[in-house]
N, C-alpha and C. Protein backbone atom coordinates (compact mmCIF):
# COMPACT_ATOMS: atom_id res chain seq x y z
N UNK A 1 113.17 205.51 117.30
CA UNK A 1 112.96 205.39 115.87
C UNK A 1 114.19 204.74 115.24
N UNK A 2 113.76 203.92 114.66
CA UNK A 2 114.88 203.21 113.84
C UNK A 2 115.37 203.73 112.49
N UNK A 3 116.71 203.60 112.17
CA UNK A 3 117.13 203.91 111.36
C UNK A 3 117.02 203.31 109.59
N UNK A 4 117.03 203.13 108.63
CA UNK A 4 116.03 202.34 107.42
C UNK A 4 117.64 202.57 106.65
N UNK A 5 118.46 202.14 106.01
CA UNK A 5 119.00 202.25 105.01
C UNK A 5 118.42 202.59 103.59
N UNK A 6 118.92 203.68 102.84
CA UNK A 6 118.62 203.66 101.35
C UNK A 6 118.01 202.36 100.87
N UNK A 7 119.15 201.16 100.47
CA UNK A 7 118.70 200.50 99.94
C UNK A 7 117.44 199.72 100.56
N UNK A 8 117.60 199.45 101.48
CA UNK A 8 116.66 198.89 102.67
C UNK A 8 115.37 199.50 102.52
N UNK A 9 115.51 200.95 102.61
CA UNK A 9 113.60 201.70 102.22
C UNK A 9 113.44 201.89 100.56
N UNK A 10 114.26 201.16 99.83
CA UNK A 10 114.06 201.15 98.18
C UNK A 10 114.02 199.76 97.89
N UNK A 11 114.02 198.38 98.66
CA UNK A 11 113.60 197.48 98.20
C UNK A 11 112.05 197.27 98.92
N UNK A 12 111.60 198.32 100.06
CA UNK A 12 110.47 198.11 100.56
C UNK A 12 109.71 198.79 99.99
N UNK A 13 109.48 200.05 99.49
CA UNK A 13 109.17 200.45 98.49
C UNK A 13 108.83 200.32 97.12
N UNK A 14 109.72 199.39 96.64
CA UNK A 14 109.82 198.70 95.24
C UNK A 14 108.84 196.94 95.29
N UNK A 15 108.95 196.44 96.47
CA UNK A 15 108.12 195.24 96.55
C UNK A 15 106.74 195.44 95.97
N UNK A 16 106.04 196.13 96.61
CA UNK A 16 104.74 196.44 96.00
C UNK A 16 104.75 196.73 93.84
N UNK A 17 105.68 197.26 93.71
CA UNK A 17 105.90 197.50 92.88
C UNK A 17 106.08 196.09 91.56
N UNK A 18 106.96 195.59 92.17
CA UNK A 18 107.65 194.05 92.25
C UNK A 18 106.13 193.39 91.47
N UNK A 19 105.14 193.37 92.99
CA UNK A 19 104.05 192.45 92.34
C UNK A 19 103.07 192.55 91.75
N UNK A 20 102.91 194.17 91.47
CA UNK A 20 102.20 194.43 90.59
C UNK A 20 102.63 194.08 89.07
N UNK A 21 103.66 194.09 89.03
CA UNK A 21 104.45 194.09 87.83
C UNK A 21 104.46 192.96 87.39
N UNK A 22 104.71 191.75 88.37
CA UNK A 22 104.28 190.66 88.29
C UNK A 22 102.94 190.17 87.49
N UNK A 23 102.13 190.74 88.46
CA UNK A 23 100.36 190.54 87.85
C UNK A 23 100.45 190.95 86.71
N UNK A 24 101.00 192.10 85.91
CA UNK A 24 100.67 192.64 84.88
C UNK A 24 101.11 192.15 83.71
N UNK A 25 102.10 191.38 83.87
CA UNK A 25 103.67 190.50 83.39
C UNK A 25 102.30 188.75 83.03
N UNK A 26 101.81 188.48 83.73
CA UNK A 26 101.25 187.20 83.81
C UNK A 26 99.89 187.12 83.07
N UNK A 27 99.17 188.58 83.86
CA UNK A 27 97.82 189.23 82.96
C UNK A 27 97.93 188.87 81.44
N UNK A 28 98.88 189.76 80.92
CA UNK A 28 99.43 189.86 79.45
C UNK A 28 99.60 188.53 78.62
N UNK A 29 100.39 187.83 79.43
CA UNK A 29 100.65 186.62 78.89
C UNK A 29 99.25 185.02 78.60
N UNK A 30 98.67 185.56 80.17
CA UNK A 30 97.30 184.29 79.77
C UNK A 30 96.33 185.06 79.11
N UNK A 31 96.31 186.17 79.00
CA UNK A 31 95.15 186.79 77.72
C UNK A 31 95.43 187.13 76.36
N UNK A 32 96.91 185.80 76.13
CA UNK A 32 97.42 185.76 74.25
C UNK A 32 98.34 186.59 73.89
N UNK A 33 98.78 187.45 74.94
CA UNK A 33 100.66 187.99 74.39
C UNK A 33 101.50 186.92 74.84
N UNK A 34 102.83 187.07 73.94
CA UNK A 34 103.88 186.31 73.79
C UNK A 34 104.91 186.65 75.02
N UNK A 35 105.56 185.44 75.12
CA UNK A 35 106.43 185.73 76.11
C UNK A 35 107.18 186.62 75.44
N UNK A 36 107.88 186.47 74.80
CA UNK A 36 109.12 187.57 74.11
C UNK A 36 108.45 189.25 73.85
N UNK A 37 107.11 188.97 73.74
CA UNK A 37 105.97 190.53 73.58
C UNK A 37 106.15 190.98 74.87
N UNK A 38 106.00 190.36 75.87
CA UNK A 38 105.94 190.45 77.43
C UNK A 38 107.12 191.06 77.85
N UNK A 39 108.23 190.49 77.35
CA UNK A 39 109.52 190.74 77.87
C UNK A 39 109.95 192.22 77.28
N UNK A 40 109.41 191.73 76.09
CA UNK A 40 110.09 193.50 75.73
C UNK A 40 109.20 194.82 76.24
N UNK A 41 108.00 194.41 76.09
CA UNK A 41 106.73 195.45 76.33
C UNK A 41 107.46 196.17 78.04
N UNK A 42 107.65 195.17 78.88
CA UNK A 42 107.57 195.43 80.48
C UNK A 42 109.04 195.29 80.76
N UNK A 43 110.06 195.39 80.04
CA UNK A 43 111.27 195.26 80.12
C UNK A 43 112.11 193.69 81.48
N UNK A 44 111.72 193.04 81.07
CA UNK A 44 111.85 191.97 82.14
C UNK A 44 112.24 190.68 81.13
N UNK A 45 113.51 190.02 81.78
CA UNK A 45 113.55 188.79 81.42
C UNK A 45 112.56 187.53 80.98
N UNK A 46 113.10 187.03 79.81
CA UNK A 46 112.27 185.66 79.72
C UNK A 46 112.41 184.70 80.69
N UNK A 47 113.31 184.76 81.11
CA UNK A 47 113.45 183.64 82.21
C UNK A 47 112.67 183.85 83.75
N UNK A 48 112.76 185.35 83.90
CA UNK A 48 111.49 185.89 85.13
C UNK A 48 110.27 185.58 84.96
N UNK A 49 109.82 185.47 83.16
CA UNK A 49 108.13 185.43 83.17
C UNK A 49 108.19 183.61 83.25
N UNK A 50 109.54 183.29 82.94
CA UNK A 50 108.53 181.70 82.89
C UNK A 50 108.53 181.00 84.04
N UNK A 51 110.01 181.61 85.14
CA UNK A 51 109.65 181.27 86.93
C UNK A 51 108.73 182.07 87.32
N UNK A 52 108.06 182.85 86.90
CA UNK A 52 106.96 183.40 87.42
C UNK A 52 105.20 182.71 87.00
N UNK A 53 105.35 181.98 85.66
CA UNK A 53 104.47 181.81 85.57
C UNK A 53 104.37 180.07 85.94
N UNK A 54 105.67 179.89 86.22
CA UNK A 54 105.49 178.27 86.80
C UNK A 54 104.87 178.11 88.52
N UNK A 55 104.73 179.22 89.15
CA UNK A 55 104.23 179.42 90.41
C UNK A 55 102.75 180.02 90.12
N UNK A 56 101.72 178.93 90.36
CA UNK A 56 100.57 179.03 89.67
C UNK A 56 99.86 180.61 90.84
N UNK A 57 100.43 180.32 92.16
CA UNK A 57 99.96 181.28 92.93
C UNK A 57 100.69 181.91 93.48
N UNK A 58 100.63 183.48 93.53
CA UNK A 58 101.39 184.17 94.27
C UNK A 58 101.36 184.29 95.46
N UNK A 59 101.56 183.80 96.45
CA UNK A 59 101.67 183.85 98.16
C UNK A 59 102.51 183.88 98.80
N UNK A 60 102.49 184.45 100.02
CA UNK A 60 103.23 184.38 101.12
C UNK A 60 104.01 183.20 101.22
N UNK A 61 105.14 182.89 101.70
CA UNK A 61 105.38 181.30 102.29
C UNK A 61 105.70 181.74 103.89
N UNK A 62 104.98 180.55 104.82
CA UNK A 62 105.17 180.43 106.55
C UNK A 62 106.47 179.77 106.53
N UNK A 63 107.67 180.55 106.87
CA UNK A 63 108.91 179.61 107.19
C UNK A 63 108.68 179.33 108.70
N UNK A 64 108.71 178.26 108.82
CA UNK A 64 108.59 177.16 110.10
C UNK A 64 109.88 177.70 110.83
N UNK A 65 110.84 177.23 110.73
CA UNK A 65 112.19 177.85 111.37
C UNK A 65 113.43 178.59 110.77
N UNK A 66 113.78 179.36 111.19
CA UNK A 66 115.08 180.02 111.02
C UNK A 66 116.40 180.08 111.56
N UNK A 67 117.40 179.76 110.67
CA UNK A 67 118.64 180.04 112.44
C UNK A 67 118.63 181.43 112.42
N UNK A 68 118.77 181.88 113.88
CA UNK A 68 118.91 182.85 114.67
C UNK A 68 120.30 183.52 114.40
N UNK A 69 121.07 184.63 113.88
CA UNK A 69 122.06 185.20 113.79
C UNK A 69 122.60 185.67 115.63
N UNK A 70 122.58 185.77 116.48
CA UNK A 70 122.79 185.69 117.75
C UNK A 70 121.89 184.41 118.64
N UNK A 71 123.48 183.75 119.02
CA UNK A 71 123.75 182.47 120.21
C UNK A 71 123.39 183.76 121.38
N UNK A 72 122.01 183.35 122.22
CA UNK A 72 121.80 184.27 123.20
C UNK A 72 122.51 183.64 124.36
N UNK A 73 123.05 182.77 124.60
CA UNK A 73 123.68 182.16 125.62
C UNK A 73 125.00 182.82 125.56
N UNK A 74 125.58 182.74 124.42
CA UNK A 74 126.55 183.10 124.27
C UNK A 74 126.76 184.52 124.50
N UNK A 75 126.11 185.26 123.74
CA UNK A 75 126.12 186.39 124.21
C UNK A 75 125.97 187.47 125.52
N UNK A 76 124.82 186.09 126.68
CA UNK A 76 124.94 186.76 127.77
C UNK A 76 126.60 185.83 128.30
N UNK A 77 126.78 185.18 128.09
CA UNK A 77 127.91 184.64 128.40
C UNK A 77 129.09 185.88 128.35
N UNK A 78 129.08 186.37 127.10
CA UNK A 78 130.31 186.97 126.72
C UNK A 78 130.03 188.77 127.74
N UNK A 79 128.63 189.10 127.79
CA UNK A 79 128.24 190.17 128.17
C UNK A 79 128.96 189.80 130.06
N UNK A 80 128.51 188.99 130.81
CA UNK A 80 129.31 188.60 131.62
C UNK A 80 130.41 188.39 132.01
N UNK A 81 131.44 188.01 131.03
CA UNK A 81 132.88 188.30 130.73
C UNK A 81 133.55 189.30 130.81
N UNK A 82 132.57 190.41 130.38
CA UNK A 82 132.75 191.66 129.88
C UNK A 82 132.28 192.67 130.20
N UNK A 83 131.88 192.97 131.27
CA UNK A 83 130.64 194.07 131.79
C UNK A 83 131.30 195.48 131.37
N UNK A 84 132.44 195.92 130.99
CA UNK A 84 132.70 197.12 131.12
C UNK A 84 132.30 197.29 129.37
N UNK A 85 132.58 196.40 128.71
CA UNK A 85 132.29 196.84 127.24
C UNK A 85 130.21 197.03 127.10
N UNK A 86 129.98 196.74 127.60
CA UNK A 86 128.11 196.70 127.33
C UNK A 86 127.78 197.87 126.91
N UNK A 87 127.30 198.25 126.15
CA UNK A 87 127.11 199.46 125.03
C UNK A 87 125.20 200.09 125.90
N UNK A 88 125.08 201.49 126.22
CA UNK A 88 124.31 201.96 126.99
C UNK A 88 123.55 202.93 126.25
N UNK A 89 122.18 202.06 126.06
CA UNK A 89 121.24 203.38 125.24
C UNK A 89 121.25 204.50 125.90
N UNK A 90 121.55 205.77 125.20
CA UNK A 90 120.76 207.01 125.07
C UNK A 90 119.26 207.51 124.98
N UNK A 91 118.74 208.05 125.68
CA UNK A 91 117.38 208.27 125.31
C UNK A 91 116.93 209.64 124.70
C-alpha cells in the first residue's frame, strides 16, 4: 500500500470538486448572469471564469510524450557501481 500525502489526497479529492464548480461557474454565466455576479456568487476569479469559458470543452488532454524523471540506464549503471547501497524491500 502506498503512501498518499495530505496535500496529494486533498488535491485528489478537491478535483472533482474543481469541475463541478467549473460547470456551475459556466452554467450561470450562459443562462444571463454576469461575470462579476459569477465571481462573487461562487467566490472565484474573473480571470478563472473567462480562461474557463474560452475552452469551449472540458476534456481530458492525451499527452503524447513525457520526459521521464529517471535515466534507466543510468540508474542501472549507477546500481552496478554500487551494489552495496541498493535499498531492499520489506514485506
Amino acid at each position: 500500500m502506498s503512501i498518499i500525502k495530505s496535500s496529494q489526497l486533498e488535491t485528489i479529492l478537491n478535483y472533482p470538486l474543481q469541475f463541478r464548480l467549473q460547470k456551475k461557474v459556466i452554467n450561470f454565466v450562459e443562462n444571463g448572469g454576469t461575470l462579476t455576479k459569477a465571481a462573487h456568487t461562487f467566490g472565484i476569479g474573473r480571470a478563472s471564469i473567462y480562461r474557463w469559458l474560452s475552452h469551449p470543452k472540458l476534456s481530458a488532454t492525451k499527452v503524447k510524450s513525457r520526459q521521464r524523471k529517471l535515466n534507466w540506464k543510468e540508474l542501472e549503471k549507477d546500481v552496478k557501481q554500487n551494489p552495496e547501497s541498493r535499498v531492499v524491500r520489506q514485506s
